[in-house]
N, C-alpha and C. Protein backbone atom coordinates (compact mmCIF):
# COMPACT_ATOMS: atom_id res chain seq x y z
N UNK A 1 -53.03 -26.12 -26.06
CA UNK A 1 -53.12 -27.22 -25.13
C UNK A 1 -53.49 -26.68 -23.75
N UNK A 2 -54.59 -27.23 -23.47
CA UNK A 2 -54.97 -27.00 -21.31
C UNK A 2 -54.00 -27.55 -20.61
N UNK A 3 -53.47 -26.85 -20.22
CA UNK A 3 -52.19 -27.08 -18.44
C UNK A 3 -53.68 -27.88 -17.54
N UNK A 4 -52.89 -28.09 -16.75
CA UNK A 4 -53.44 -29.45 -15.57
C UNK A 4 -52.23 -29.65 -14.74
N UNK A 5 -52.57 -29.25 -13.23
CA UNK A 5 -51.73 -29.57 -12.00
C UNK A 5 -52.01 -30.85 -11.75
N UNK A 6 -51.01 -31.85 -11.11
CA UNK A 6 -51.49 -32.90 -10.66
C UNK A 6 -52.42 -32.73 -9.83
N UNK A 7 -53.16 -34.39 -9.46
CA UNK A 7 -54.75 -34.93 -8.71
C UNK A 7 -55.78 -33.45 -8.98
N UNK A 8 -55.84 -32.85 -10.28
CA UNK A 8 -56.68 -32.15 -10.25
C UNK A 8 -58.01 -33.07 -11.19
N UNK A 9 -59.34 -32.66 -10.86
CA UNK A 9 -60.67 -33.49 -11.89
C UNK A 9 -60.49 -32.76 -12.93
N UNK A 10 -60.36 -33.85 -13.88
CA UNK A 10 -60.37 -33.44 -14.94
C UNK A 10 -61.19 -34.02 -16.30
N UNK A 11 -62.05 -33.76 -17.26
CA UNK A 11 -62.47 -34.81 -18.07
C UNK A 11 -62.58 -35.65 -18.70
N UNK A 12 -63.01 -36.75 -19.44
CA UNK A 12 -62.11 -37.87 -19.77
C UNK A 12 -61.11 -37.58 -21.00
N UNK A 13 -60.77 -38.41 -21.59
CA UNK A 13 -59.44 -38.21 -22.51
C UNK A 13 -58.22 -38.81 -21.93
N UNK A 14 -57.12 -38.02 -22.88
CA UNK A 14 -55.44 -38.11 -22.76
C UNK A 14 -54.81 -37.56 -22.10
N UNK A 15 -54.13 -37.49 -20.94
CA UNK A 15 -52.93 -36.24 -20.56
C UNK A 15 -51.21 -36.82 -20.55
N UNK A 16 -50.97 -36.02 -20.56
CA UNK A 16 -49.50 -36.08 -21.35
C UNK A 16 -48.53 -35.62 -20.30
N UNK A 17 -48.06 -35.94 -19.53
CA UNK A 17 -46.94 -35.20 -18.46
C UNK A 17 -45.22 -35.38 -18.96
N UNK A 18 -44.91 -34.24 -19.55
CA UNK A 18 -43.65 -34.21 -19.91
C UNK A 18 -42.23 -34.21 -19.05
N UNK A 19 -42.17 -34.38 -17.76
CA UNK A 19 -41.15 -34.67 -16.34
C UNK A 19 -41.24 -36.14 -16.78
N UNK A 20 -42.67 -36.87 -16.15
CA UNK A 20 -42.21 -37.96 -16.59
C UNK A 20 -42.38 -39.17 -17.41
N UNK A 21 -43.01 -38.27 -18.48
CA UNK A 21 -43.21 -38.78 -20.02
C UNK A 21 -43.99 -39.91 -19.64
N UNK A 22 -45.19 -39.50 -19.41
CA UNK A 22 -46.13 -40.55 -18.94
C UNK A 22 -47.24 -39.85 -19.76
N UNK A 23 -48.59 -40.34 -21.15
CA UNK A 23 -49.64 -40.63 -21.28
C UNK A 23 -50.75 -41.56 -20.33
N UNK A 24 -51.47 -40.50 -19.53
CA UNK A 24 -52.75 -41.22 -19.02
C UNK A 24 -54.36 -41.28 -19.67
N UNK A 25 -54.76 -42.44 -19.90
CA UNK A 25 -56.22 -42.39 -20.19
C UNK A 25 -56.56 -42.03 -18.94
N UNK A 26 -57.87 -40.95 -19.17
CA UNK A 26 -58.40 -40.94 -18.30
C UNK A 26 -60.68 -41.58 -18.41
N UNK A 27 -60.65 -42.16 -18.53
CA UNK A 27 -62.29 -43.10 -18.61
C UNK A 27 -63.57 -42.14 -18.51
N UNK A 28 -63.71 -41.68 -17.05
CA UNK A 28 -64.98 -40.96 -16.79
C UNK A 28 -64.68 -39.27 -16.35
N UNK A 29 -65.34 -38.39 -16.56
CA UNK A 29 -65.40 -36.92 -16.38
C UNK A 29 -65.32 -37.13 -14.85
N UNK A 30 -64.49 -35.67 -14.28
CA UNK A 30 -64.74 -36.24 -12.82
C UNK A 30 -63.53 -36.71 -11.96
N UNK A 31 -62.70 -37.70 -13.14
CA UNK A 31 -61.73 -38.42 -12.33
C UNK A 31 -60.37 -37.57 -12.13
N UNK A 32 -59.53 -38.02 -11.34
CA UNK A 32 -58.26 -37.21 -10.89
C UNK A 32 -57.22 -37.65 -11.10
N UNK A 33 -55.92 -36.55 -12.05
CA UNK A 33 -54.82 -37.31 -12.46
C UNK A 33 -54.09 -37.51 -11.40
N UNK A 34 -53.22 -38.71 -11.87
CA UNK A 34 -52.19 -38.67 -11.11
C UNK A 34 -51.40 -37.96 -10.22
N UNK A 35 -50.71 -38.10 -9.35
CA UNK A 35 -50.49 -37.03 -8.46
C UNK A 35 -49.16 -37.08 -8.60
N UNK A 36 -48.35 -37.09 -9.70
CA UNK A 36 -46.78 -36.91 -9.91
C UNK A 36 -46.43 -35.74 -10.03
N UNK A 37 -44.70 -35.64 -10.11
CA UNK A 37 -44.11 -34.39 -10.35
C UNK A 37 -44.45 -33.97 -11.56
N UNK A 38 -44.83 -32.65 -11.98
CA UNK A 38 -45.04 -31.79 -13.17
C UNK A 38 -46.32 -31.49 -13.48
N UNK A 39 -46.52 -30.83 -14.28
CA UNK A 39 -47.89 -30.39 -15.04
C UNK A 39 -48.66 -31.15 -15.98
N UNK A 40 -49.72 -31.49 -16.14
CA UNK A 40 -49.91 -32.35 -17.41
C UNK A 40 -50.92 -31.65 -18.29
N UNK A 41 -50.92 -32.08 -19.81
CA UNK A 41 -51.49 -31.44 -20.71
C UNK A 41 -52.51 -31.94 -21.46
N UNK A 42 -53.23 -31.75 -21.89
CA UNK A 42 -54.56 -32.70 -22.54
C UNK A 42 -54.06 -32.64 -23.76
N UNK A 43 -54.40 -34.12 -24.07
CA UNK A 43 -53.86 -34.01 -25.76
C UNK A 43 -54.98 -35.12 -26.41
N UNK A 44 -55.24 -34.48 -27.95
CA UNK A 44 -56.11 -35.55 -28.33
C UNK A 44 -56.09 -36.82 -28.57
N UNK A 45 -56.76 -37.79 -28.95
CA UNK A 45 -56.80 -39.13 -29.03
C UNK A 45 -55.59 -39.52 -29.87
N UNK A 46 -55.51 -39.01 -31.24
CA UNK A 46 -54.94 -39.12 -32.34
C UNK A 46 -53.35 -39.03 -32.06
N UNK A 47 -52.55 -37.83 -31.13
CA UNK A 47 -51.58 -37.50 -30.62
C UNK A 47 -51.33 -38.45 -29.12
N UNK A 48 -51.67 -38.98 -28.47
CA UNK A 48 -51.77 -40.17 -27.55
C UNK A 48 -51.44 -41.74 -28.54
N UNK A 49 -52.06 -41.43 -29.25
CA UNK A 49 -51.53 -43.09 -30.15
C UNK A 49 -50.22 -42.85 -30.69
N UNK A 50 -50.14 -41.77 -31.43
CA UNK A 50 -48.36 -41.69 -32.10
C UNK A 50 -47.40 -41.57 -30.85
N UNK A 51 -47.67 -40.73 -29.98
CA UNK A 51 -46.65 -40.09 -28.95
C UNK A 51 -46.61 -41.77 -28.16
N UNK A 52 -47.38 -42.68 -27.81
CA UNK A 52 -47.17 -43.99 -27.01
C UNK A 52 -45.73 -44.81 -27.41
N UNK A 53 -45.78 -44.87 -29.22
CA UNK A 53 -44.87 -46.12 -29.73
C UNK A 53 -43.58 -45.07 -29.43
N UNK A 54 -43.55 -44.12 -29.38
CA UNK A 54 -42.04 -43.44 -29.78
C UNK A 54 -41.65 -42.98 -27.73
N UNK A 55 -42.62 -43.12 -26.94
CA UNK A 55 -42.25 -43.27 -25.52
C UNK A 55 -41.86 -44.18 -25.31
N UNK A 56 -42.40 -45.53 -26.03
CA UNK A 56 -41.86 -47.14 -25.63
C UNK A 56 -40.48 -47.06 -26.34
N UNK A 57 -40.76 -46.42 -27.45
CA UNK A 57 -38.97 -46.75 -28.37
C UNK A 57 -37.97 -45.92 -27.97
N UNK A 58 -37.56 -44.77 -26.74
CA UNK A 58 -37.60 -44.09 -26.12
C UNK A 58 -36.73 -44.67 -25.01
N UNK A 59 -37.78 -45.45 -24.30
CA UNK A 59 -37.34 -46.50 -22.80
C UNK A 59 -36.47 -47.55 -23.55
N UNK A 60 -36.96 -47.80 -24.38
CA UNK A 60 -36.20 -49.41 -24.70
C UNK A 60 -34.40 -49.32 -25.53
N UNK A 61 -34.43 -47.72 -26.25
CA UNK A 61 -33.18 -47.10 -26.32
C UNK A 61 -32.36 -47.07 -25.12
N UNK A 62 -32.83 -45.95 -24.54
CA UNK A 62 -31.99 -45.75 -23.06
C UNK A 62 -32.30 -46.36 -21.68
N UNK A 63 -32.93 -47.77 -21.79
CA UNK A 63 -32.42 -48.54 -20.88
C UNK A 63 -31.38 -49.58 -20.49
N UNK A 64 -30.43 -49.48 -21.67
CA UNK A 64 -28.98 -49.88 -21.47
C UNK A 64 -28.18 -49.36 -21.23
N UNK A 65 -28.43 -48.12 -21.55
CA UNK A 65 -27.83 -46.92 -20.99
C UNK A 65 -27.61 -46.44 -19.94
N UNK A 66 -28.90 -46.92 -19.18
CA UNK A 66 -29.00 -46.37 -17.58
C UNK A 66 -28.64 -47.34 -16.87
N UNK A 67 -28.54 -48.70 -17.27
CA UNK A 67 -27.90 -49.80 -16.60
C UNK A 67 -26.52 -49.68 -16.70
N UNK A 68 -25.54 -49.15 -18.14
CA UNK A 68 -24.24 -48.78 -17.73
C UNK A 68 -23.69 -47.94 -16.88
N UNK A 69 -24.46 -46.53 -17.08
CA UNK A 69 -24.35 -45.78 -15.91
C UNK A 69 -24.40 -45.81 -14.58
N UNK A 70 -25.22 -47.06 -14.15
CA UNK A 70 -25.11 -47.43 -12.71
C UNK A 70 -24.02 -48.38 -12.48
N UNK A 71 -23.73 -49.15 -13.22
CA UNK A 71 -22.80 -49.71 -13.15
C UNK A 71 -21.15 -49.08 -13.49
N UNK A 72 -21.23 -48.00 -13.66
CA UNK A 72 -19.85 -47.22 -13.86
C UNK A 72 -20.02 -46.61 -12.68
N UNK A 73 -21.06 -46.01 -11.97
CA UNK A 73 -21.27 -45.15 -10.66
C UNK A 73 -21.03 -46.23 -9.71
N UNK A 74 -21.68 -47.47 -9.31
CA UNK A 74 -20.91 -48.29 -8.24
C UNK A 74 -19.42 -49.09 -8.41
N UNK A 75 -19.12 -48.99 -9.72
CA UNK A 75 -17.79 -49.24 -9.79
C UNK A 75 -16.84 -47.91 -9.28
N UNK A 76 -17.09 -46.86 -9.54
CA UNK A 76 -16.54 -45.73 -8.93
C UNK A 76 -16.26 -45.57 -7.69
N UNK A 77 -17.49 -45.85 -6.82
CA UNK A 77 -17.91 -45.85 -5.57
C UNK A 77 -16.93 -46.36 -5.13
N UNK A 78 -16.95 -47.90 -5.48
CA UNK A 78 -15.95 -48.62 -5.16
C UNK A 78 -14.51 -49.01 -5.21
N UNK A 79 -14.23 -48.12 -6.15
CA UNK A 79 -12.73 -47.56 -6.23
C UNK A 79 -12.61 -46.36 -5.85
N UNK A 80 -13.34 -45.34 -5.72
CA UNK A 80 -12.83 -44.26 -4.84
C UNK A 80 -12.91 -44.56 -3.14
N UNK A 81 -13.51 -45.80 -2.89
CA UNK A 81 -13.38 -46.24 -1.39
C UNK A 81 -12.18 -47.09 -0.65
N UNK A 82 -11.91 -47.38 -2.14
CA UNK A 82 -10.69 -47.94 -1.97
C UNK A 82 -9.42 -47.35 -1.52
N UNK A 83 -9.52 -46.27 -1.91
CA UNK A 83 -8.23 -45.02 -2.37
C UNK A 83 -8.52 -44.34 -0.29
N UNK A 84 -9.75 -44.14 -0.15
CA UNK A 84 -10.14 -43.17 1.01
C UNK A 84 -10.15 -44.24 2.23
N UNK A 85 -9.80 -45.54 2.09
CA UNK A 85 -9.93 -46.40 3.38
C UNK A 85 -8.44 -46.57 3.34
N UNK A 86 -7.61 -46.44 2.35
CA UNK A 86 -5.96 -46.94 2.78
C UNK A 86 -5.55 -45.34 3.12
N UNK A 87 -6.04 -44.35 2.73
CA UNK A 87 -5.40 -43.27 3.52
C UNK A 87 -5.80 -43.23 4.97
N UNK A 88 -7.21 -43.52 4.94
CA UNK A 88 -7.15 -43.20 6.40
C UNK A 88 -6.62 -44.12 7.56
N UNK A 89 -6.10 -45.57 6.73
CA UNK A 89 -5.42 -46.51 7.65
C UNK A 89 -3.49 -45.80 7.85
N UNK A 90 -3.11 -45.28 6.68
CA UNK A 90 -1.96 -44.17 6.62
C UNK A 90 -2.51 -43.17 7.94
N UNK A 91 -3.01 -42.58 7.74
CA UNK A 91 -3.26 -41.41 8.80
C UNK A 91 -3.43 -42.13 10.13
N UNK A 92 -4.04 -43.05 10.46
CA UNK A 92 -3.98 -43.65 12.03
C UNK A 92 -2.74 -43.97 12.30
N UNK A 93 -1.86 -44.60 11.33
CA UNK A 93 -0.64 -45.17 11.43
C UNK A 93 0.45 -43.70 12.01
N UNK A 94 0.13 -42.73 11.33
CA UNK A 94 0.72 -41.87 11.62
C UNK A 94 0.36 -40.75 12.72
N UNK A 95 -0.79 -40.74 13.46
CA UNK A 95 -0.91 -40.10 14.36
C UNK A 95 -0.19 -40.79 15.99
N UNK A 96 -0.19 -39.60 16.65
CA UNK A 96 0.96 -39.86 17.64
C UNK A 96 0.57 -40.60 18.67
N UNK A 97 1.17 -41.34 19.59
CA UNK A 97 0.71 -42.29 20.34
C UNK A 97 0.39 -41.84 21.79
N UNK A 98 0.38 -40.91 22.08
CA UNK A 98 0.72 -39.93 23.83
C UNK A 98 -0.08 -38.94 22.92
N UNK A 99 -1.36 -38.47 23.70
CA UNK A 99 -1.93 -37.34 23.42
C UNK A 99 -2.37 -36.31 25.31
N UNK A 100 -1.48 -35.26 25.26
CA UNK A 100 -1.29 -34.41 26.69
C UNK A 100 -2.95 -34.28 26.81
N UNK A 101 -3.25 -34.74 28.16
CA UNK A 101 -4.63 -34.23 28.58
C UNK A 101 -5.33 -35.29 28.89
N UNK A 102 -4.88 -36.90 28.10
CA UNK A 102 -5.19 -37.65 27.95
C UNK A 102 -5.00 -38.68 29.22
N UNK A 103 -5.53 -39.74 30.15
CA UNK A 103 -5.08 -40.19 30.89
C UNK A 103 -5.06 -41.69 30.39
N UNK A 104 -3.58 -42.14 30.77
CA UNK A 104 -2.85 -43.33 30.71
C UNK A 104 -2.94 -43.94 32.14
N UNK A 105 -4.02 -45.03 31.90
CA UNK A 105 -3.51 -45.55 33.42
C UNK A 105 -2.88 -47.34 33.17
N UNK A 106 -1.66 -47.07 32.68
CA UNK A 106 -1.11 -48.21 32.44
C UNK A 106 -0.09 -48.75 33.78
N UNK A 107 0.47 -47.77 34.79
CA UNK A 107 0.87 -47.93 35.01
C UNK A 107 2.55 -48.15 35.31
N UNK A 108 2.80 -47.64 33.58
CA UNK A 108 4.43 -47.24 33.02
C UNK A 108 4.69 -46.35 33.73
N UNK A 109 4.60 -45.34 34.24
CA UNK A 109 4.89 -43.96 34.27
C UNK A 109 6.24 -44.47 36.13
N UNK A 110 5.36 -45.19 36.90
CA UNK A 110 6.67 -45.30 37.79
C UNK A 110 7.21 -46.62 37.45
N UNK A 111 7.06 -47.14 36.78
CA UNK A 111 8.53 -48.31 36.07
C UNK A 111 9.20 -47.57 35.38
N UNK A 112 9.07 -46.62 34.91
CA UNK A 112 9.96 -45.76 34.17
C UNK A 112 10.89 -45.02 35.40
N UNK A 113 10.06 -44.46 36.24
CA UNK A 113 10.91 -43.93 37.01
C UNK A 113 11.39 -44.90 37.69
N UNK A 114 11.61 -45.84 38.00
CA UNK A 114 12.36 -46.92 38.72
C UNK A 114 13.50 -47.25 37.95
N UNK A 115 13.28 -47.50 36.31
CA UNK A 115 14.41 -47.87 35.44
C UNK A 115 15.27 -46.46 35.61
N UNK A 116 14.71 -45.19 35.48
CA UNK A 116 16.06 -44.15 35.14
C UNK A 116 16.94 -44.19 36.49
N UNK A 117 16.18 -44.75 37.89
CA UNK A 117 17.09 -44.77 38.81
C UNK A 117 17.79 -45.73 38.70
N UNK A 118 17.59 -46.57 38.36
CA UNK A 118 18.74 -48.04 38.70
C UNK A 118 19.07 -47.91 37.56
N UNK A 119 18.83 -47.39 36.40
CA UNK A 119 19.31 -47.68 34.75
C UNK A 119 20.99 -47.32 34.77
N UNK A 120 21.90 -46.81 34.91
CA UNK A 120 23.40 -46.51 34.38
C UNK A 120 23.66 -45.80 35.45
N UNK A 121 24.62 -46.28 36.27
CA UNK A 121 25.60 -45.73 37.34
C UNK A 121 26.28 -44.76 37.04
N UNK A 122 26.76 -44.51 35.44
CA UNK A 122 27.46 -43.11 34.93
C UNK A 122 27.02 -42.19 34.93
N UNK A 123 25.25 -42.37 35.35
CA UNK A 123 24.50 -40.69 35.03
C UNK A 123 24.81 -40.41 36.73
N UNK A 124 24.82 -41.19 37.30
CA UNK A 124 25.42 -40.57 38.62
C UNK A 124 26.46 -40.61 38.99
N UNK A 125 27.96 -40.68 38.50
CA UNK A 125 28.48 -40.10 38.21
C UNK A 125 28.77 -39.02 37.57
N UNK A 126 28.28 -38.91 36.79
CA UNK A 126 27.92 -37.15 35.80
C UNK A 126 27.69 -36.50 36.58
N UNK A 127 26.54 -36.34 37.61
CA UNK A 127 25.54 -36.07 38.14
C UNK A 127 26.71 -35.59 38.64
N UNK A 128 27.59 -36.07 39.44
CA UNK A 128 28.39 -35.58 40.80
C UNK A 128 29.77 -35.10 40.18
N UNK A 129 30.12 -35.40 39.01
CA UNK A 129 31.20 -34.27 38.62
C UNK A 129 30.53 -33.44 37.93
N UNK A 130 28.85 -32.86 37.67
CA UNK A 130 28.31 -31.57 37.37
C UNK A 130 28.78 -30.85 38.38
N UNK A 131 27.91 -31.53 39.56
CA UNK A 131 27.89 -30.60 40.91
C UNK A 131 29.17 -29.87 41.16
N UNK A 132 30.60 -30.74 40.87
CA UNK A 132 31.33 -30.77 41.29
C UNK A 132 32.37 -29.21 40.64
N UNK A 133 32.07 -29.41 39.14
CA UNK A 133 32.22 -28.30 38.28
C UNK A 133 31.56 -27.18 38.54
N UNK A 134 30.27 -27.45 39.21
CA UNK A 134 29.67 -25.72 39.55
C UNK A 134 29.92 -25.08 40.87
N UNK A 135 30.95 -26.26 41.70
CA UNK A 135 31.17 -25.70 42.75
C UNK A 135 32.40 -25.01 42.66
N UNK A 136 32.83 -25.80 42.02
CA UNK A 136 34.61 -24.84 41.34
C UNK A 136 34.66 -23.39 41.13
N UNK A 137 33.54 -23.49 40.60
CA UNK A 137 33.19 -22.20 38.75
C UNK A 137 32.92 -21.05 39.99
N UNK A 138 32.02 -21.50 41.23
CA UNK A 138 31.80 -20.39 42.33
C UNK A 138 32.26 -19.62 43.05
């Protein structure tokens, strides 16, 4: 059998490309195959008529096949997206709310310090029998 690169001139007849199981007539000397992936091969008239019915019986086998397969691959898709969108709503949930470096301009930061001053009269008391204990201890 003659090898043949694709869009090369070639003479008329059969070629046969086994990637993607494609038979081309080709009409007049001269003309240029197809320009697909793979090599193609000249084959005679006789081998072009048998090899056609068993390419059609071929497609018409495994094209239910390839329709399940896509349909098991976007069902997948779609349950493994399922699984990877509730973790990562877990992981936001769990990352920390104050990140150092970060600027907060909410405004909390002196209401806070306003509450620890007026908040419990006992921390100042503490406060003044600390003092009061380290002046002893001296």
């Amino acid at each position: 059998m003659t090898r043949y690169e694709s869009n090369a001139t070639v003479k008329s007849g059969y070629y046969f490309n086994p990637i993607t199981m494609n038979v081309v007539p080709v009409a007049r000397d001269g003309e240029r195959l197809p320009n697909e992936k793979g090599t193609w091969f000249a084959i005679p008239t006789v081998a072009a008529l048998a090899l056609t019915p068993i390419l059609g019986a071929l497609f018409l086998m495994f094209l239910p096949a390839i329709g399940f397969v896509l349909v098991a691959e976007a069902a997948g898709k779609r349950i493994a997206g399922a699984f990877s969108a509730s973790a990562g709503e877990l992981a936001a949930t769990m990352a920390p709310g104050w990140v150092p470096g970060e600027a907060h301009l909410t405004g909390k930061a002196a209401d806070e310090k306003k509450a620890k001053e007026s908040a419990n009269p006992q921390d100042e008391r503490l406060a003044a029998i600390e003092k009061e204990i380290e002046a002893k201890r001296k």
